[in-house]
C-alpha atoms as a PDB file:
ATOM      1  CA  UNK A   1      21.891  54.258  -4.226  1.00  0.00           C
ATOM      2  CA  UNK A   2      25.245  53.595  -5.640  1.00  0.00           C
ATOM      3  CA  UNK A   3      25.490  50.954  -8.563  1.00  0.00           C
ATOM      4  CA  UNK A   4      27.557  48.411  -6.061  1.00  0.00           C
ATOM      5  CA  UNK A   5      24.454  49.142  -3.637  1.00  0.00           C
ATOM      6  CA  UNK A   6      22.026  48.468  -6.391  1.00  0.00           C
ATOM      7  CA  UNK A   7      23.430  45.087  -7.363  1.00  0.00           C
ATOM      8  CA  UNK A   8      23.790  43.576  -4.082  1.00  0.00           C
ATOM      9  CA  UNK A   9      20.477  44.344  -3.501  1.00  0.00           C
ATOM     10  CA  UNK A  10      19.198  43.275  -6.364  1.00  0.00           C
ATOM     11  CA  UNK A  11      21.236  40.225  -5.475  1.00  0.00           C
ATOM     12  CA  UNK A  12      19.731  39.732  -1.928  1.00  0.00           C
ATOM     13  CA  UNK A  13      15.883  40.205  -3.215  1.00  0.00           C
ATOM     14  CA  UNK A  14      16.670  37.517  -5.630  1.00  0.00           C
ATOM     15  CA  UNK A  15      17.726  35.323  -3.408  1.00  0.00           C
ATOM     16  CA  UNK A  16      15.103  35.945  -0.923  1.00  0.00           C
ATOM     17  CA  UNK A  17      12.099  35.115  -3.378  1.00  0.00           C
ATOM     18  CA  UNK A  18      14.205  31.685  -4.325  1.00  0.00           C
ATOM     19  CA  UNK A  19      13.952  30.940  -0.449  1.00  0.00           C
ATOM     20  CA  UNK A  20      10.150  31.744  -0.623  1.00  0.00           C
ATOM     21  CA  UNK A  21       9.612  30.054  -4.133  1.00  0.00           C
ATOM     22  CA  UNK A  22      11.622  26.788  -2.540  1.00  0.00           C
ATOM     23  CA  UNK A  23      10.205  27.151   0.805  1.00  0.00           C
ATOM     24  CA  UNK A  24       6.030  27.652  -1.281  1.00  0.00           C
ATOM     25  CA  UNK A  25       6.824  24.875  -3.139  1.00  0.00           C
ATOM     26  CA  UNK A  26       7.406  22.496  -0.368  1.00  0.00           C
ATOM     27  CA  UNK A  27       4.293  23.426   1.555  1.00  0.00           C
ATOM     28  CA  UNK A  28       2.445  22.934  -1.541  1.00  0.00           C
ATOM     29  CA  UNK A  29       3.518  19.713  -2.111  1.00  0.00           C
ATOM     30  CA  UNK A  30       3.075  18.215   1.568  1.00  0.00           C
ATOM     31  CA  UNK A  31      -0.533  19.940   1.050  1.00  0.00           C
ATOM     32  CA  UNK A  32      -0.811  17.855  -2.006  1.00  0.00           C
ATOM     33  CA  UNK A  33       0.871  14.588  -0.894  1.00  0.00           C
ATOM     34  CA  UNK A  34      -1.402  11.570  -0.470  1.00  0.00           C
ATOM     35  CA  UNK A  35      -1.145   9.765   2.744  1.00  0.00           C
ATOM     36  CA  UNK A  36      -3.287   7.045   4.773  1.00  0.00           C
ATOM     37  CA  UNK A  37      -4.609  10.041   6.530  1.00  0.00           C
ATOM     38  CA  UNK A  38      -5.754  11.509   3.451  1.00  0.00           C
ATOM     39  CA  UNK A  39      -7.351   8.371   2.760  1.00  0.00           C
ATOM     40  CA  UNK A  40      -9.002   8.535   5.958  1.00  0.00           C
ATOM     41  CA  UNK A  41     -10.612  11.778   5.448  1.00  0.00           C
ATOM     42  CA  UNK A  42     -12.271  10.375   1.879  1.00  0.00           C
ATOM     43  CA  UNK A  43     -13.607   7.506   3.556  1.00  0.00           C
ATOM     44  CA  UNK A  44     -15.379   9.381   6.429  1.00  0.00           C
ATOM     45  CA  UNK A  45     -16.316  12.243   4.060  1.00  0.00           C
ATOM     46  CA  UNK A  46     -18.341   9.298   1.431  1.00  0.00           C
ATOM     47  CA  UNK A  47     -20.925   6.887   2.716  1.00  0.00           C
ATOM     48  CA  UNK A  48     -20.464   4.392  -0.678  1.00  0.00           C
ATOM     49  CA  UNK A  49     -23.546   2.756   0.590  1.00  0.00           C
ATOM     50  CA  UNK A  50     -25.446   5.557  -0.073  1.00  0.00           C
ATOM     51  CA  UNK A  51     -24.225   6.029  -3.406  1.00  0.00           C
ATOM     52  CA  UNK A  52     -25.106   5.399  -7.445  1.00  0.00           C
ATOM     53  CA  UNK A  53     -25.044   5.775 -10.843  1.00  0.00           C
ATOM     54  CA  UNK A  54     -22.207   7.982 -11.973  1.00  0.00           C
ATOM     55  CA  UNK A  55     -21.594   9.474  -8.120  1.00  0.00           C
ATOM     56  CA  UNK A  56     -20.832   5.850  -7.325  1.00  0.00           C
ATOM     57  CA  UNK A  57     -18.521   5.422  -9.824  1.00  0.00           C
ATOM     58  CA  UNK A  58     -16.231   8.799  -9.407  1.00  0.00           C
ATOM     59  CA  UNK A  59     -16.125   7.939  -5.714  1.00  0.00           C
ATOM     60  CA  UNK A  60     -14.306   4.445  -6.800  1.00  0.00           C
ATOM     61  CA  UNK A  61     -11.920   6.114  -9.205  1.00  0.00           C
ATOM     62  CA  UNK A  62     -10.848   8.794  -6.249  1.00  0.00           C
ATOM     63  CA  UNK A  63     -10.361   6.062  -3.899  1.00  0.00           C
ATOM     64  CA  UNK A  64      -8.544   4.152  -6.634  1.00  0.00           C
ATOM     65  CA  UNK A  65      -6.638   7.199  -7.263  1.00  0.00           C
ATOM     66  CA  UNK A  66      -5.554   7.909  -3.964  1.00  0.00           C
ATOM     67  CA  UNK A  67      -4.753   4.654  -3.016  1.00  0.00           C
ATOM     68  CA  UNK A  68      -1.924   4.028  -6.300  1.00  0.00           C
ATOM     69  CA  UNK A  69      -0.579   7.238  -4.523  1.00  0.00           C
ATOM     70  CA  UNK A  70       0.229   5.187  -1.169  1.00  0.00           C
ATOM     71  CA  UNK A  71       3.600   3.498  -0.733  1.00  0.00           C
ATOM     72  CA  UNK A  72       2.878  -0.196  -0.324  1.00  0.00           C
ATOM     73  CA  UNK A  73       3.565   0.243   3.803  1.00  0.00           C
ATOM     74  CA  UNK A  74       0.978   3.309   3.686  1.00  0.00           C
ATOM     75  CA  UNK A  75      -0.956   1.423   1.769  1.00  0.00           C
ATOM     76  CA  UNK A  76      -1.056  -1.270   5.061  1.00  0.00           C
ATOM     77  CA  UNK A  77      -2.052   1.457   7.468  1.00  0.00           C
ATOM     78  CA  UNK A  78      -4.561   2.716   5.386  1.00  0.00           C
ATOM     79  CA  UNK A  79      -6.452  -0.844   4.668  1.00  0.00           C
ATOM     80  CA  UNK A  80      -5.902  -1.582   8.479  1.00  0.00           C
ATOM     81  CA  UNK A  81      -8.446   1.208   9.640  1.00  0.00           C
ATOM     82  CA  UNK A  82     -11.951   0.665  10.528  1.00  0.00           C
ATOM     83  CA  UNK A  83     -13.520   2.762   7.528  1.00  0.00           C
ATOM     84  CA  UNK A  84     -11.514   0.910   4.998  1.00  0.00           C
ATOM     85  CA  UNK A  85     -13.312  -2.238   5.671  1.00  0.00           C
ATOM     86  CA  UNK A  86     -16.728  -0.726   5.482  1.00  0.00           C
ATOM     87  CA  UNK A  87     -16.109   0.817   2.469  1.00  0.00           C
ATOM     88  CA  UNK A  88     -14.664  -2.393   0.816  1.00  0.00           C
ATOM     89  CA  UNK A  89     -17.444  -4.554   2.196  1.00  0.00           C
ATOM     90  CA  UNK A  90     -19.811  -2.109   0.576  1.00  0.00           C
ATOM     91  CA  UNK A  91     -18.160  -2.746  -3.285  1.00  0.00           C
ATOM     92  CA  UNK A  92     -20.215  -5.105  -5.193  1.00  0.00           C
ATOM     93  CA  UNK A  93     -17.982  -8.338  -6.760  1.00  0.00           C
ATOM     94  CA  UNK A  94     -17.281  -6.566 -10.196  1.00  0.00           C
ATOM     95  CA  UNK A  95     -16.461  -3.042  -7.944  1.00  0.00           C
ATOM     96  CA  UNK A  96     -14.326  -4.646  -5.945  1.00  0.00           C
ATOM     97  CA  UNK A  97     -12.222  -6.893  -8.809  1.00  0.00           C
ATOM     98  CA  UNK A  98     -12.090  -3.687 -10.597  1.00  0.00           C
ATOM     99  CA  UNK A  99     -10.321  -1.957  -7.756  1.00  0.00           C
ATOM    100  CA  UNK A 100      -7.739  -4.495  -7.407  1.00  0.00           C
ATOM    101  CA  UNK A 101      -6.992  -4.248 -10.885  1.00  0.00           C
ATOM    102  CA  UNK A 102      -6.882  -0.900 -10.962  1.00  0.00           C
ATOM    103  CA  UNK A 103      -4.697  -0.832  -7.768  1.00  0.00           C
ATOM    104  CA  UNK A 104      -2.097  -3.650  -8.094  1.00  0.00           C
ATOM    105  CA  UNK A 105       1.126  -2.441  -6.851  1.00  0.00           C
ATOM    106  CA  UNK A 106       3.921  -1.669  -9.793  1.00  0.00           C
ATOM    107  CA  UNK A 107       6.045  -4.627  -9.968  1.00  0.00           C
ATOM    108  CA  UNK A 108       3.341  -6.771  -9.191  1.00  0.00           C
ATOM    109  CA  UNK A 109       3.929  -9.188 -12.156  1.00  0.00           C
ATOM    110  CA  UNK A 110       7.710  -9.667 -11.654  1.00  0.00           C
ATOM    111  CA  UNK A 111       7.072 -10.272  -8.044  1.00  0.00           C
ATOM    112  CA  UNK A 112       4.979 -13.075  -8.874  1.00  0.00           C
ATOM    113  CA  UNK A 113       7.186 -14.514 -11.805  1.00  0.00           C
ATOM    114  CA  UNK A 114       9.903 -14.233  -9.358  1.00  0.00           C
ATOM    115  CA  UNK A 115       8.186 -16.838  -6.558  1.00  0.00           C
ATOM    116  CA  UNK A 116       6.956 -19.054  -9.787  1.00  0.00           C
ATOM    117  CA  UNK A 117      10.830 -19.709  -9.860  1.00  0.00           C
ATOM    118  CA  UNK A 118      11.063 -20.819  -5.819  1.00  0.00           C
ATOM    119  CA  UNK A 119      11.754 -24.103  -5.047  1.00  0.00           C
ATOM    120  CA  UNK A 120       8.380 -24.969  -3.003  1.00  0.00           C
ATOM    121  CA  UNK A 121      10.206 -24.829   0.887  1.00  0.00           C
ATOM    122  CA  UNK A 122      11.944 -21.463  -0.024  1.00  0.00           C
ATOM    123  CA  UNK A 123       7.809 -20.346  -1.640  1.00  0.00           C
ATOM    124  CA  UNK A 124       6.528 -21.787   1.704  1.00  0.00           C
ATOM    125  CA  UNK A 125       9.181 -20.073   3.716  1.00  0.00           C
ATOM    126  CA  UNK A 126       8.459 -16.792   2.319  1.00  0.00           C
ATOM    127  CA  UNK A 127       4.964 -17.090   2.715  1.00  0.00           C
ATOM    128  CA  UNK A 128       5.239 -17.561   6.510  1.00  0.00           C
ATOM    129  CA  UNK A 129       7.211 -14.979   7.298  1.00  0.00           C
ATOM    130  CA  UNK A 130       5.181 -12.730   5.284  1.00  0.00           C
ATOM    131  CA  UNK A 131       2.087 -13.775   7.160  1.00  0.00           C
ATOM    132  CA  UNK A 132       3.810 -13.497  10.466  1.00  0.00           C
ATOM    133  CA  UNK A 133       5.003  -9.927   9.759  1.00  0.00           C
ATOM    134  CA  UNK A 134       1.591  -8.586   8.243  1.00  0.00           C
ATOM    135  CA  UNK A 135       0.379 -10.212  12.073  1.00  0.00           C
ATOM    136  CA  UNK A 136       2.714  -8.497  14.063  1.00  0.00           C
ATOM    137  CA  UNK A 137       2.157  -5.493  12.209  1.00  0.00           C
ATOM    138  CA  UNK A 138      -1.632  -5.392  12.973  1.00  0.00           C
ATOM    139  CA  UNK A 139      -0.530  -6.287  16.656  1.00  0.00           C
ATOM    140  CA  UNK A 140       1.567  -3.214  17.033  1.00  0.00           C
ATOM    141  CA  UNK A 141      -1.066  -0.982  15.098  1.00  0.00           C
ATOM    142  CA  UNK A 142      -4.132  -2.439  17.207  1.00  0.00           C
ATOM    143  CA  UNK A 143      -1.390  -1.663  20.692  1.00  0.00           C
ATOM    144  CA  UNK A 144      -0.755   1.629  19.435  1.00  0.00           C
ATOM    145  CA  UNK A 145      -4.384   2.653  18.757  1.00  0.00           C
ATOM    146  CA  UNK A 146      -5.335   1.472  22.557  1.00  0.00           C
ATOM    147  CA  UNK A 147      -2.590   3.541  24.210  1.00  0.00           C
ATOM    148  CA  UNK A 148      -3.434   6.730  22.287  1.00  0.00           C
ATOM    149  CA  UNK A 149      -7.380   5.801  22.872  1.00  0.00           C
ATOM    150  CA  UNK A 150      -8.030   6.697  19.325  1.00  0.00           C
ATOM    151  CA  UNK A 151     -11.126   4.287  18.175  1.00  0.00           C
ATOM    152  CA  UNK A 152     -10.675   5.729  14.502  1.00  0.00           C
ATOM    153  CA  UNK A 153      -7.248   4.092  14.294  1.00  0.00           C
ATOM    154  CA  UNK A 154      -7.819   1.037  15.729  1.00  0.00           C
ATOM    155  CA  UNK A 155      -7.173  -1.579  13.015  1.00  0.00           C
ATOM    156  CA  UNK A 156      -9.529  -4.365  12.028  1.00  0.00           C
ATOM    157  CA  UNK A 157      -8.107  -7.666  11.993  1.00  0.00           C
ATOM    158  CA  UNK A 158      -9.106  -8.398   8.481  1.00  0.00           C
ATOM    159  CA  UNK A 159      -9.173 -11.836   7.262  1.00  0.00           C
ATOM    160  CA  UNK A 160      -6.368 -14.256   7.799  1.00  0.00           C
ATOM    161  CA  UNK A 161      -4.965 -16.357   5.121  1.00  0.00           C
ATOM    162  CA  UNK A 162      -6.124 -20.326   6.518  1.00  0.00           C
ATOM    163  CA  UNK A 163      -2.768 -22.565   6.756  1.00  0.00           C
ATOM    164  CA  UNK A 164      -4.751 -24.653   3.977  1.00  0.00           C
ATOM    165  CA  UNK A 165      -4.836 -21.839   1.269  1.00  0.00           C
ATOM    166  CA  UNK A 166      -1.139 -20.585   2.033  1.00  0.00           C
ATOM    167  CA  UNK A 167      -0.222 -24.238   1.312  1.00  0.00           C
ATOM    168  CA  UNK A 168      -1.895 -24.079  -1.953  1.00  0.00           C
ATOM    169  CA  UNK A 169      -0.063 -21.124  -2.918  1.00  0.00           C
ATOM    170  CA  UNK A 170       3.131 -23.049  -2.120  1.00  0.00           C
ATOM    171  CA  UNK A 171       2.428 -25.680  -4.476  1.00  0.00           C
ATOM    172  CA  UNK A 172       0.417 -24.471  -7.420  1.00  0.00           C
ATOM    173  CA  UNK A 173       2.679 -20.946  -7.739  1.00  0.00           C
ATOM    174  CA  UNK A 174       1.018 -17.359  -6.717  1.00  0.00           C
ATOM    175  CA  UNK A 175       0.435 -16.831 -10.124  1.00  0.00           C
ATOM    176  CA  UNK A 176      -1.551 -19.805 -10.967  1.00  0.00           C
ATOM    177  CA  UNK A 177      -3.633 -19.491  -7.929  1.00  0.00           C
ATOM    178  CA  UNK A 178      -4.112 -15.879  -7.928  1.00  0.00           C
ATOM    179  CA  UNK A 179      -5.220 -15.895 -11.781  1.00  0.00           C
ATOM    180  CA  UNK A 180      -7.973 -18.745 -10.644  1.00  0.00           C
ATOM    181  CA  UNK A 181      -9.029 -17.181  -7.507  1.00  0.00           C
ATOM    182  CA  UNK A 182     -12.267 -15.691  -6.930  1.00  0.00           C
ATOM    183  CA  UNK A 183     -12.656 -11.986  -6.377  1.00  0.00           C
ATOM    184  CA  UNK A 184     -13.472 -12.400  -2.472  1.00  0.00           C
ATOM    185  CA  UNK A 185     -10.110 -14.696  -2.146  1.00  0.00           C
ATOM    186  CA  UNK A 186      -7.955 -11.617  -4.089  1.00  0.00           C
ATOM    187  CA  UNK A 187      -9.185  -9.636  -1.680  1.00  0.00           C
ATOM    188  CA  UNK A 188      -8.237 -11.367   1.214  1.00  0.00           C
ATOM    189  CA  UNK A 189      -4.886 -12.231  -0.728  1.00  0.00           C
ATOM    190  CA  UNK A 190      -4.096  -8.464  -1.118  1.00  0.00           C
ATOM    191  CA  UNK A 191      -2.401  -7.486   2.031  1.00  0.00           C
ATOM    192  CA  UNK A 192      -0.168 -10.627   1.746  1.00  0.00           C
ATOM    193  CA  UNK A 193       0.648  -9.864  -1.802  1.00  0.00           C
ATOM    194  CA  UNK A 194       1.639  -6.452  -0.986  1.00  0.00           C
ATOM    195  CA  UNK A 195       4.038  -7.638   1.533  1.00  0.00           C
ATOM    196  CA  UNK A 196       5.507  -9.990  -0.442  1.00  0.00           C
ATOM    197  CA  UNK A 197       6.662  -6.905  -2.795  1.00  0.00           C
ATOM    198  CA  UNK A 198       7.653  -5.211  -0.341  1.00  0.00           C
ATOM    199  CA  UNK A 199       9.980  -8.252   0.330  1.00  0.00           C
ATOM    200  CA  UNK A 200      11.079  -8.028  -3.222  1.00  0.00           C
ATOM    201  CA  UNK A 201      12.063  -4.439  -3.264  1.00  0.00           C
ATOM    202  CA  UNK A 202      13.746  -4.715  -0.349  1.00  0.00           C
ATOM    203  CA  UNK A 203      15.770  -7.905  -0.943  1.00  0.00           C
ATOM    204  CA  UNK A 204      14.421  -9.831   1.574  1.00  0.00           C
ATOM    205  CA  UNK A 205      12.747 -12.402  -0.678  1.00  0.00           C
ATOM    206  CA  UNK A 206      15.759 -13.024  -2.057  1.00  0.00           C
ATOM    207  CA  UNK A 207      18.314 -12.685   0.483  1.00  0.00           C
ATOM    208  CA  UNK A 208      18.513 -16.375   1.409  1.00  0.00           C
ATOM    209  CA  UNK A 209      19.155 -17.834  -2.099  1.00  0.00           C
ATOM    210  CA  UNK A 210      22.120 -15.188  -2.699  1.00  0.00           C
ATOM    211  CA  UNK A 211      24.304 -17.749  -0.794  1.00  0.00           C
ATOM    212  CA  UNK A 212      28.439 -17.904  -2.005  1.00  0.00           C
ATOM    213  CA  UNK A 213      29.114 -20.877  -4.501  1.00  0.00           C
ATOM    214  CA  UNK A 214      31.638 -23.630  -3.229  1.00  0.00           C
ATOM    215  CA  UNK A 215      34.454 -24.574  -5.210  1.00  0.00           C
ATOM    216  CA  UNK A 216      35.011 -23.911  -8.855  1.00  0.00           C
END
């Protein structure tokens, strides 16, 4: 083989185990990814109810480490599913405040320091439509689930925020009634929280008060 020969060879092999080195690496990492499917799959492999002691425990921090892995909209067809709600129920008080603390979406604080700083219709505006999109969303899961006949995926309704506490939140702040809520009430906050920063990082929470200045 001449030396030209050699080189372009050498050239082409190179390349080739680049391709398969690039083309590895992305396989690997959809393996490793974390989705609400991979969620799933913990929650039907673990029975929490039948679990203690130390085996308890590691179960909560591999659900708690799975779940920091979801984006915030994975994270809403994850809690949606049957299994999720079995598995929460099943968390004792200090389990389950431990989780949320452990899980609280990044951001989390400036989201709330940003609706402390709402006027109280714009708070009560935002809280609405958040609500009303976390119901739709369950509507279209729950629709989906039926015409694919998949039981597994059919979401549980979950509990709804009452009219009475969303007012509440209006006029004491999020922060100042999330800090004083009891662990069952963050619980039942947390899908409307989550929604509400994914408001924030998509501008929508703030779209309406970006409005142009008049005059000078």
């Amino acid at each position: 083989m001449t030396p030209r020969r050699k080189a372009l060879f050498a050239a082409v092999l190179t390349l080739l185990m680049a391709w398969g080195l690039a083309f590895g690496g992305r396989a690997i990492s959809r393996a490793l990814r974390v989705t609400p499917d991979t969620v799933l799959a913990f929650l039907r492999e673990q029975d929490l109810s039948h679990l203690s002691g130390e085996a308890r425990g590691r179960a909560l921090r591999k659900l708690a480490s799975l779940w920091n892995a979801l984006s915030l909209e994975e994270r809403r067809t994850a809690r949606g599913n049957p299994f999720w709600r079995r598995w929460f129920s099943a968390m004792t008080d200090e389990e389950k405040a431990a989780f949320l603390e452990a899980t609280l979406p990044s951001g989390f604080n400036q989201m709330m320091n940003a609706f402390e700083q709402m006027p109280p219709e714009r708070r009560r505006k935002a809280i609405e439509e958040t609500a009303k999109r976390i119901r739709e969303a369950r509507e279209t899961a729950k629709a989906d689930a039926d015409a694919a006949g998949n039981e597994d995926a059919s979401p549980d309704p979950g509990p709804q925020i009452s009219r009475e506490v969303q007012e509440r939140v209006v006029q004491s702040g999020l922060k100042t009634f999330y800090d004083s809520g009891s662990t069952q009430l963050k619980s039942e906050m947390a899908p409307l929280l989550e929604e509400l920063q994914r408001s924030m990082e998509g501008g929508r929470l703030f779209r309406e008060n970006r409005r142009p200045r008049l005059g000078p």
